[in-house]
PDB file of N, CA and C in Angstrom:
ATOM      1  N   UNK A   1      16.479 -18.385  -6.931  1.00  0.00           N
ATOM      2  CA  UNK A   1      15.068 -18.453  -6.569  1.00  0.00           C
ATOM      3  C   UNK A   1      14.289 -17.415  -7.381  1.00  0.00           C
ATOM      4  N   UNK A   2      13.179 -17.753  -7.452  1.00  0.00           N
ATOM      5  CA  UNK A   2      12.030 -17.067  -8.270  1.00  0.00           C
ATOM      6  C   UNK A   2      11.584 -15.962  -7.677  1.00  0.00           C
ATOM      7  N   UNK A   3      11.671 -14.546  -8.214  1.00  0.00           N
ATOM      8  CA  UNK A   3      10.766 -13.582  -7.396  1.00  0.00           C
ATOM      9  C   UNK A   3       9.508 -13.507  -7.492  1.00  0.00           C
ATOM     10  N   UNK A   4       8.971 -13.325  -6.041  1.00  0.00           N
ATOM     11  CA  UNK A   4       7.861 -13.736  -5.582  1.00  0.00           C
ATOM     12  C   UNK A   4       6.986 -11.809  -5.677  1.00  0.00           C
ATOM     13  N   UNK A   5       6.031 -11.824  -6.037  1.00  0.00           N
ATOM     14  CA  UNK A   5       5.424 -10.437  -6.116  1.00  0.00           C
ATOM     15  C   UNK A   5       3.996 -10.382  -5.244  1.00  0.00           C
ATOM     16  N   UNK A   6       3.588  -9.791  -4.647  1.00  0.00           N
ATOM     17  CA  UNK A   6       2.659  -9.692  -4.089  1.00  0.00           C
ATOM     18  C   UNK A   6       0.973  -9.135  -4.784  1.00  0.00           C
ATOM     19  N   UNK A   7       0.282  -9.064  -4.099  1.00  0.00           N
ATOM     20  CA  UNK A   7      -0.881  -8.759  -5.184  1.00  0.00           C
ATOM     21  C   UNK A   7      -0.973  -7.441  -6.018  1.00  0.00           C
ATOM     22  N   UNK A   8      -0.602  -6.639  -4.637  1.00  0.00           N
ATOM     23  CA  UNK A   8      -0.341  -5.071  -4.543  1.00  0.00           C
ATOM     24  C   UNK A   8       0.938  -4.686  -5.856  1.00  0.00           C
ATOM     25  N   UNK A   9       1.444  -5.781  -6.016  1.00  0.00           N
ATOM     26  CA  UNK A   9       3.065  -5.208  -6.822  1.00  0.00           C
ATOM     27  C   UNK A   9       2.622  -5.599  -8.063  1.00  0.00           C
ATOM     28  N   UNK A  10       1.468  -7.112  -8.260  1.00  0.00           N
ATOM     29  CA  UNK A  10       1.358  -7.051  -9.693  1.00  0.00           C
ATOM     30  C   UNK A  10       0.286  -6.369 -10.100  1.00  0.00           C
ATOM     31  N   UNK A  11      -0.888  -5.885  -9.297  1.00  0.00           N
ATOM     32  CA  UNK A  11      -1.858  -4.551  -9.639  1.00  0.00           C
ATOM     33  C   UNK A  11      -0.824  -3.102 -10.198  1.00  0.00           C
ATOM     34  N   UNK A  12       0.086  -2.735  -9.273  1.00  0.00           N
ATOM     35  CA  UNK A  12       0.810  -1.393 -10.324  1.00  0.00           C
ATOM     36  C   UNK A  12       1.915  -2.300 -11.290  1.00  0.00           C
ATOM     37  N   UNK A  13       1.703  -3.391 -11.337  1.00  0.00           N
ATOM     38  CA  UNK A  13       2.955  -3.644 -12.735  1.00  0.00           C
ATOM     39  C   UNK A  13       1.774  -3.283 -13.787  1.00  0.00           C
ATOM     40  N   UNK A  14       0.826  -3.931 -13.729  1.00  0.00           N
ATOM     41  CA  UNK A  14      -0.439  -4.460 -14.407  1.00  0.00           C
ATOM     42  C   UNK A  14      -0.853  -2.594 -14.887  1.00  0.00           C
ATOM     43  N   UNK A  15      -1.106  -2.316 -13.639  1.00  0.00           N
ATOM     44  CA  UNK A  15      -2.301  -0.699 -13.972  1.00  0.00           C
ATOM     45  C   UNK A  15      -3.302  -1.241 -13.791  1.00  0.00           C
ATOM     46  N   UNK A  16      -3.752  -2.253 -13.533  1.00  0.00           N
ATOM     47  CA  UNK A  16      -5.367  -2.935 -12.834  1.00  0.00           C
ATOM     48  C   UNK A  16      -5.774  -2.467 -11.669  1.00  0.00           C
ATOM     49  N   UNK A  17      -6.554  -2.553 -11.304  1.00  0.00           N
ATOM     50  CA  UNK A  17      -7.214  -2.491  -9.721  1.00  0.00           C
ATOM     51  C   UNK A  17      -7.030  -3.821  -8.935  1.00  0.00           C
ATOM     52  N   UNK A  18      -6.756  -3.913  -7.963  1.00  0.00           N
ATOM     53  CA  UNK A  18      -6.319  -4.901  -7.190  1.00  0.00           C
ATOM     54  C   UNK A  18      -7.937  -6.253  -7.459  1.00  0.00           C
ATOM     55  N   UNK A  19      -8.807  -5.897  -7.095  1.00  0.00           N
ATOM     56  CA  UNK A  19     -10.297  -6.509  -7.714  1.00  0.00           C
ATOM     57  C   UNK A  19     -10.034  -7.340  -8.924  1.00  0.00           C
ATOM     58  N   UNK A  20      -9.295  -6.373  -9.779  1.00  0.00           N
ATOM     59  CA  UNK A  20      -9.499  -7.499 -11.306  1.00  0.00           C
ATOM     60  C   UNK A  20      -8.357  -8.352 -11.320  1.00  0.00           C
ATOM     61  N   UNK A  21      -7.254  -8.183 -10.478  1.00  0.00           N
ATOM     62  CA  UNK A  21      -5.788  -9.427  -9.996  1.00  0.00           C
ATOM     63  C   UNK A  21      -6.456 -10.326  -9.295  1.00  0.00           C
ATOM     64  N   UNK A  22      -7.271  -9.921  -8.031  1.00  0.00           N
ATOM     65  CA  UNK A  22      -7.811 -10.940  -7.556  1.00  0.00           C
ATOM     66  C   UNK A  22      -9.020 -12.576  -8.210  1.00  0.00           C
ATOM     67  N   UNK A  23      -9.705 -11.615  -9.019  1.00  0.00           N
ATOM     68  CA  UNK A  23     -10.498 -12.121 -10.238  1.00  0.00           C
ATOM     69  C   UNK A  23      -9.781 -13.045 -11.189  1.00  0.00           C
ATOM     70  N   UNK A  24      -8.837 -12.260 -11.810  1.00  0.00           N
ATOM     71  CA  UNK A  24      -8.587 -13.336 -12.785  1.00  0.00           C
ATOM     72  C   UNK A  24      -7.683 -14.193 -12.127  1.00  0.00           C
ATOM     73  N   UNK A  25      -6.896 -13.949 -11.164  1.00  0.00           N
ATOM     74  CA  UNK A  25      -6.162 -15.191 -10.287  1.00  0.00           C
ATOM     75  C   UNK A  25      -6.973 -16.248  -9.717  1.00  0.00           C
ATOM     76  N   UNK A  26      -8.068 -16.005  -9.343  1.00  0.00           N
ATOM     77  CA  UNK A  26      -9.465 -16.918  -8.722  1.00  0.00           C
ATOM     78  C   UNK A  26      -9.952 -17.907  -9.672  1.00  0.00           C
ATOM     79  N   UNK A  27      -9.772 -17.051 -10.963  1.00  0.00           N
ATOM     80  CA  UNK A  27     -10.548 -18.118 -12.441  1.00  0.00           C
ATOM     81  C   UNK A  27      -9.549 -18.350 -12.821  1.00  0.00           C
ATOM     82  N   UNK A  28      -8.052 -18.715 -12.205  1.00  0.00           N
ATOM     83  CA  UNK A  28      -7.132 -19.472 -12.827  1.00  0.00           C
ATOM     84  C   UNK A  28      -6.613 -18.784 -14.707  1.00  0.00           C
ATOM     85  N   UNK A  29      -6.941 -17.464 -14.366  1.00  0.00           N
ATOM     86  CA  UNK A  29      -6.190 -16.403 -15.712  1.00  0.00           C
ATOM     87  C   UNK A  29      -4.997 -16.010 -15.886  1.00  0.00           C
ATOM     88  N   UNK A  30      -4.857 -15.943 -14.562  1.00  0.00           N
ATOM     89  CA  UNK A  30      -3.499 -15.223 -14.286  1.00  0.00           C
ATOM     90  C   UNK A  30      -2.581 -16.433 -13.244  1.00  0.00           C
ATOM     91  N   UNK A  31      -1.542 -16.372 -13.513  1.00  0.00           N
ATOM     92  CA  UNK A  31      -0.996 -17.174 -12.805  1.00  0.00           C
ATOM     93  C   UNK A  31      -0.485 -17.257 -11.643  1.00  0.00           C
ATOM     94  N   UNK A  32      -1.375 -17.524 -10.359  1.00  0.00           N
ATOM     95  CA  UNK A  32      -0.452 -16.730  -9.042  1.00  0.00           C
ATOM     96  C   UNK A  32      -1.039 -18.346  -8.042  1.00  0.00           C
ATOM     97  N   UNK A  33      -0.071 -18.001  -6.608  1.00  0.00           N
ATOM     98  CA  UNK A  33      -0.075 -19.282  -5.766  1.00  0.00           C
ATOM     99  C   UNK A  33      -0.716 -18.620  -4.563  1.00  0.00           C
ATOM    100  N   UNK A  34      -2.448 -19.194  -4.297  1.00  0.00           N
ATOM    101  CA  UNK A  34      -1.912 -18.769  -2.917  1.00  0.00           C
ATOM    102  C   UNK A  34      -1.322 -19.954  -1.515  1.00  0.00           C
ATOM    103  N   UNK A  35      -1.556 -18.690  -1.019  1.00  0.00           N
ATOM    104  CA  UNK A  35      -0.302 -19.087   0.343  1.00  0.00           C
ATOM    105  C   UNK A  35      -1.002 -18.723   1.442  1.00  0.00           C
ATOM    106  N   UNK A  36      -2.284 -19.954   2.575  1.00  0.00           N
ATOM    107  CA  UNK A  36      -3.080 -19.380   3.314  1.00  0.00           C
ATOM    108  C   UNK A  36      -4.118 -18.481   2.780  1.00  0.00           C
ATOM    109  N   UNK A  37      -4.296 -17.057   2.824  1.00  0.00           N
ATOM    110  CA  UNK A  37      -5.213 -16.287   2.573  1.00  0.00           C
ATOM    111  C   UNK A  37      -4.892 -15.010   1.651  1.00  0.00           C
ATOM    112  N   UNK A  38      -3.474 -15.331   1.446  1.00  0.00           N
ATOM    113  CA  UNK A  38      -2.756 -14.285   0.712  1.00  0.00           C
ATOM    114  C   UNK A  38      -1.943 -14.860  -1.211  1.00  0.00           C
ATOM    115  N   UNK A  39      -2.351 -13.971  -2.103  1.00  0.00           N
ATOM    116  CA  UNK A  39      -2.084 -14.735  -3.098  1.00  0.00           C
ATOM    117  C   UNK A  39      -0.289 -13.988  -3.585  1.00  0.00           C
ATOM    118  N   UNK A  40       0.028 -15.493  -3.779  1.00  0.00           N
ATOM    119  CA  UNK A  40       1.676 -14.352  -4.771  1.00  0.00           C
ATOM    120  C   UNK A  40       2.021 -15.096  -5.906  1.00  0.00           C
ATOM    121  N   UNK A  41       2.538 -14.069  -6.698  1.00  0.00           N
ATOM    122  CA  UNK A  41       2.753 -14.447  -7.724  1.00  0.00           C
ATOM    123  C   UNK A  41       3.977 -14.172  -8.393  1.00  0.00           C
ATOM    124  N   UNK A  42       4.637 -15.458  -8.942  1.00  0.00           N
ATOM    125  CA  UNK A  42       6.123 -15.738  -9.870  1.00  0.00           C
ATOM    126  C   UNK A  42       6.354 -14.653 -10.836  1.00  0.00           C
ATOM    127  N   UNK A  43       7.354 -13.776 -10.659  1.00  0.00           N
ATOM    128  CA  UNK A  43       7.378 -12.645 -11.981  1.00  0.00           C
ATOM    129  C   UNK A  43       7.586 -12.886 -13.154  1.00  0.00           C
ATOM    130  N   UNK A  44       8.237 -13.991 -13.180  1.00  0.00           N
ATOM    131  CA  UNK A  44       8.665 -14.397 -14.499  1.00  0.00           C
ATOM    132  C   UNK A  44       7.293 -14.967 -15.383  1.00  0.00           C
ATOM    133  N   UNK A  45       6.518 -15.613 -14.320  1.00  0.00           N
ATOM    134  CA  UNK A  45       5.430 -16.169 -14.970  1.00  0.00           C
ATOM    135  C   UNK A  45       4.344 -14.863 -15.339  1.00  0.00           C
ATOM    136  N   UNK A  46       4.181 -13.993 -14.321  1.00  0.00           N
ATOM    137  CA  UNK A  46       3.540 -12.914 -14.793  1.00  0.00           C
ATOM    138  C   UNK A  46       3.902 -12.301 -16.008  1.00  0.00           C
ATOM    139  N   UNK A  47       5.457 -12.196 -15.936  1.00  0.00           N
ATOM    140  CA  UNK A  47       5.987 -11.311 -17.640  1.00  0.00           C
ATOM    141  C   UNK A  47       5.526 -12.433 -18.727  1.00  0.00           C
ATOM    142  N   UNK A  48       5.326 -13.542 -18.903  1.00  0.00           N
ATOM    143  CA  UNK A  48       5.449 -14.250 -19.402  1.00  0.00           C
ATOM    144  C   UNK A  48       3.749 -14.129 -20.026  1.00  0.00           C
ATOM    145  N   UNK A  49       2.840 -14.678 -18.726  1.00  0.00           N
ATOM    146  CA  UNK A  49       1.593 -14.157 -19.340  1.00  0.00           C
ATOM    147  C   UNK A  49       1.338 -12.663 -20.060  1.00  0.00           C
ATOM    148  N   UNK A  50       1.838 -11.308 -19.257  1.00  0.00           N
ATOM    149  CA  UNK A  50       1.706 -10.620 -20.151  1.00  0.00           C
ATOM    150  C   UNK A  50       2.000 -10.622 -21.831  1.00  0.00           C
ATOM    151  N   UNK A  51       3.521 -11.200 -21.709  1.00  0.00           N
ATOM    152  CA  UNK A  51       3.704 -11.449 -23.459  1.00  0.00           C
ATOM    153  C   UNK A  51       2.796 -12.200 -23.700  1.00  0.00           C
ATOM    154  N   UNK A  52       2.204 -13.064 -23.378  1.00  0.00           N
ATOM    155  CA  UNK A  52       0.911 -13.898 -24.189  1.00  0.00           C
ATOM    156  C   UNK A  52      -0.483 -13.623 -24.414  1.00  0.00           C
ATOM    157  N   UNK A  53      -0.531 -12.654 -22.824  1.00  0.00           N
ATOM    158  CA  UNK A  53      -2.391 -12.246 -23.172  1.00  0.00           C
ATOM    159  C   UNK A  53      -2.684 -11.388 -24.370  1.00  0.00           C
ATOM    160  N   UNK A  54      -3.393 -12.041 -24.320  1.00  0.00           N
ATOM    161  CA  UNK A  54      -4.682 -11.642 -25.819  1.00  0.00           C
ATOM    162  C   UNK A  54      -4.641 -12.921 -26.644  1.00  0.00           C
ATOM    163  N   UNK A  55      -3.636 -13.485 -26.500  1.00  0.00           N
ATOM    164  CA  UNK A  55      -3.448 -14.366 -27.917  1.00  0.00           C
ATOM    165  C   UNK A  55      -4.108 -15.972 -27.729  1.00  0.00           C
ATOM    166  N   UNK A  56      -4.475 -16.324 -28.580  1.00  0.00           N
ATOM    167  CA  UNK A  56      -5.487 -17.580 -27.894  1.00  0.00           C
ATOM    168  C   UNK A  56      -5.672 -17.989 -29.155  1.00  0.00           C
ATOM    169  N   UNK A  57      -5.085 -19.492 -29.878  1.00  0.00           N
ATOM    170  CA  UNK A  57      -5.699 -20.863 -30.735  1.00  0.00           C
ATOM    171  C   UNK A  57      -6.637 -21.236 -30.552  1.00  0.00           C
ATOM    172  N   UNK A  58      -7.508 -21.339 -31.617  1.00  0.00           N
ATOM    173  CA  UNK A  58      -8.904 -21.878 -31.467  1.00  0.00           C
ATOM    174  C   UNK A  58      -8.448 -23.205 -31.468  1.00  0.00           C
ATOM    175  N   UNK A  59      -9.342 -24.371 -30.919  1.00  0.00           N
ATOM    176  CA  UNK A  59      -9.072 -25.417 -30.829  1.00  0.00           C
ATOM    177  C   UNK A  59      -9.235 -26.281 -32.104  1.00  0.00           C
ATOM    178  N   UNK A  60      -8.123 -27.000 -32.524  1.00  0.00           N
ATOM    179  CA  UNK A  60      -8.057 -27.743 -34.396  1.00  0.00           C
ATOM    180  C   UNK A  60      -7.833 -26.314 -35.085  1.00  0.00           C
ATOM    181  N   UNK A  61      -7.483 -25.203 -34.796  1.00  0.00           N
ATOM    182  CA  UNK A  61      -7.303 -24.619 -35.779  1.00  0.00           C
ATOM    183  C   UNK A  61      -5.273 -24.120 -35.543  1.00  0.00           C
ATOM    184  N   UNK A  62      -5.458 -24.015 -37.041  1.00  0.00           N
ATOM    185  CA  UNK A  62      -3.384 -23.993 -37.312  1.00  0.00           C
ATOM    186  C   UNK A  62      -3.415 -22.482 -37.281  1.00  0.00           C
ATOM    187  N   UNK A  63      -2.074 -21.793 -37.428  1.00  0.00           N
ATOM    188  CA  UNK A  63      -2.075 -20.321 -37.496  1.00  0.00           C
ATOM    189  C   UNK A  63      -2.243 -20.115 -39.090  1.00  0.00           C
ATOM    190  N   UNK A  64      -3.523 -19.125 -39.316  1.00  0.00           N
ATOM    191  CA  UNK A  64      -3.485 -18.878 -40.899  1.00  0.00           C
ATOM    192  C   UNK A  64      -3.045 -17.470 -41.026  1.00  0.00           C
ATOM    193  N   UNK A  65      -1.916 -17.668 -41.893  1.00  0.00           N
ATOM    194  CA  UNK A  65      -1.568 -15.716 -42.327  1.00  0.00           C
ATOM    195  C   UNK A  65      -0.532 -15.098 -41.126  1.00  0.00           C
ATOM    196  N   UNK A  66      -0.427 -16.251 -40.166  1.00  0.00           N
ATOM    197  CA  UNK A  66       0.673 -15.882 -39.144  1.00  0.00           C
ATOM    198  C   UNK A  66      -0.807 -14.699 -38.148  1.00  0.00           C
ATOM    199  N   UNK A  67      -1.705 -14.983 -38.179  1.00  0.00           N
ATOM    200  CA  UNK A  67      -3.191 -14.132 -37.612  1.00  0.00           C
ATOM    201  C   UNK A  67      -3.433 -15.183 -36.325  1.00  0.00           C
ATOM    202  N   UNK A  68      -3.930 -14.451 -35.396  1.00  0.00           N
ATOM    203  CA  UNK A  68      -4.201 -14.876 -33.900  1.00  0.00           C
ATOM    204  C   UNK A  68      -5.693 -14.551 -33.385  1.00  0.00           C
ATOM    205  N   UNK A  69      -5.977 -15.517 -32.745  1.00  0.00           N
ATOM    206  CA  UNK A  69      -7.634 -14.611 -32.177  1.00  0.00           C
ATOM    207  C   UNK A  69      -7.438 -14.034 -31.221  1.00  0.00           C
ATOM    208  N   UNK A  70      -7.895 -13.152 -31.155  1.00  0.00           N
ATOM    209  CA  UNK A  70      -7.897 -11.898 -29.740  1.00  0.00           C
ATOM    210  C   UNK A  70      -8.916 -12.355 -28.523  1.00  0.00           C
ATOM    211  N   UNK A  71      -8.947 -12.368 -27.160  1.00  0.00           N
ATOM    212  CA  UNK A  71      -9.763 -12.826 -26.549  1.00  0.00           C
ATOM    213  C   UNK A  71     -10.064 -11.527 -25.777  1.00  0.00           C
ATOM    214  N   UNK A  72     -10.960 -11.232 -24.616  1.00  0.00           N
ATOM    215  CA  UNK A  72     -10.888 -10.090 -23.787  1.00  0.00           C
ATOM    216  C   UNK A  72     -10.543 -10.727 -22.061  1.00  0.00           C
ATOM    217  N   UNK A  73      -9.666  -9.782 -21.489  1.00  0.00           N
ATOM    218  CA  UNK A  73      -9.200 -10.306 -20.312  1.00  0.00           C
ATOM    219  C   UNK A  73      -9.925  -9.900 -19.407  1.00  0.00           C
ATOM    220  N   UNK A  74     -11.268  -9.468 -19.427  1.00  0.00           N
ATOM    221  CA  UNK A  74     -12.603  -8.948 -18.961  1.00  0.00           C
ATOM    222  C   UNK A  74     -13.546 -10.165 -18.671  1.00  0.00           C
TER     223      UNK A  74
END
């Protein structure tokens, strides 16, 4: 089974404030389930987004130079 993390556990994995987990989990940024009134979230999927945030394909565009666009998680 998948470990399940709570909001509180991925705010200190993160170093965020619990506010900006809640935020980007709300706008569907971050990847978490809720459950009733309480949100949790898959660790694997969290490590997973971390290796990926920032990195973002423009749409029709190929990788040039092996170069990535940077987005802000703000």
């Amino acid at each position: 089974m998948n470990d399940l993390l709570t909001l509180h556990e991925v705010s200190t994995f993160l170093k965020v404030p619990k506010s900006t987990i809640y935020k980007l989990a709300r706008e569907r940024r971050l990847p978490g389930h809720k459950v009733g009134k309480h949100w949790r979230f898959v660790k694997e999927e969290i490590e997973a987004w971390v290796q990926n945030a920032g990195i973002e394909e423009p749409v029709g565009a190929g990788h040039q130079n092996g170069s990535h666009e940077r987005f802000s998680l703000n």
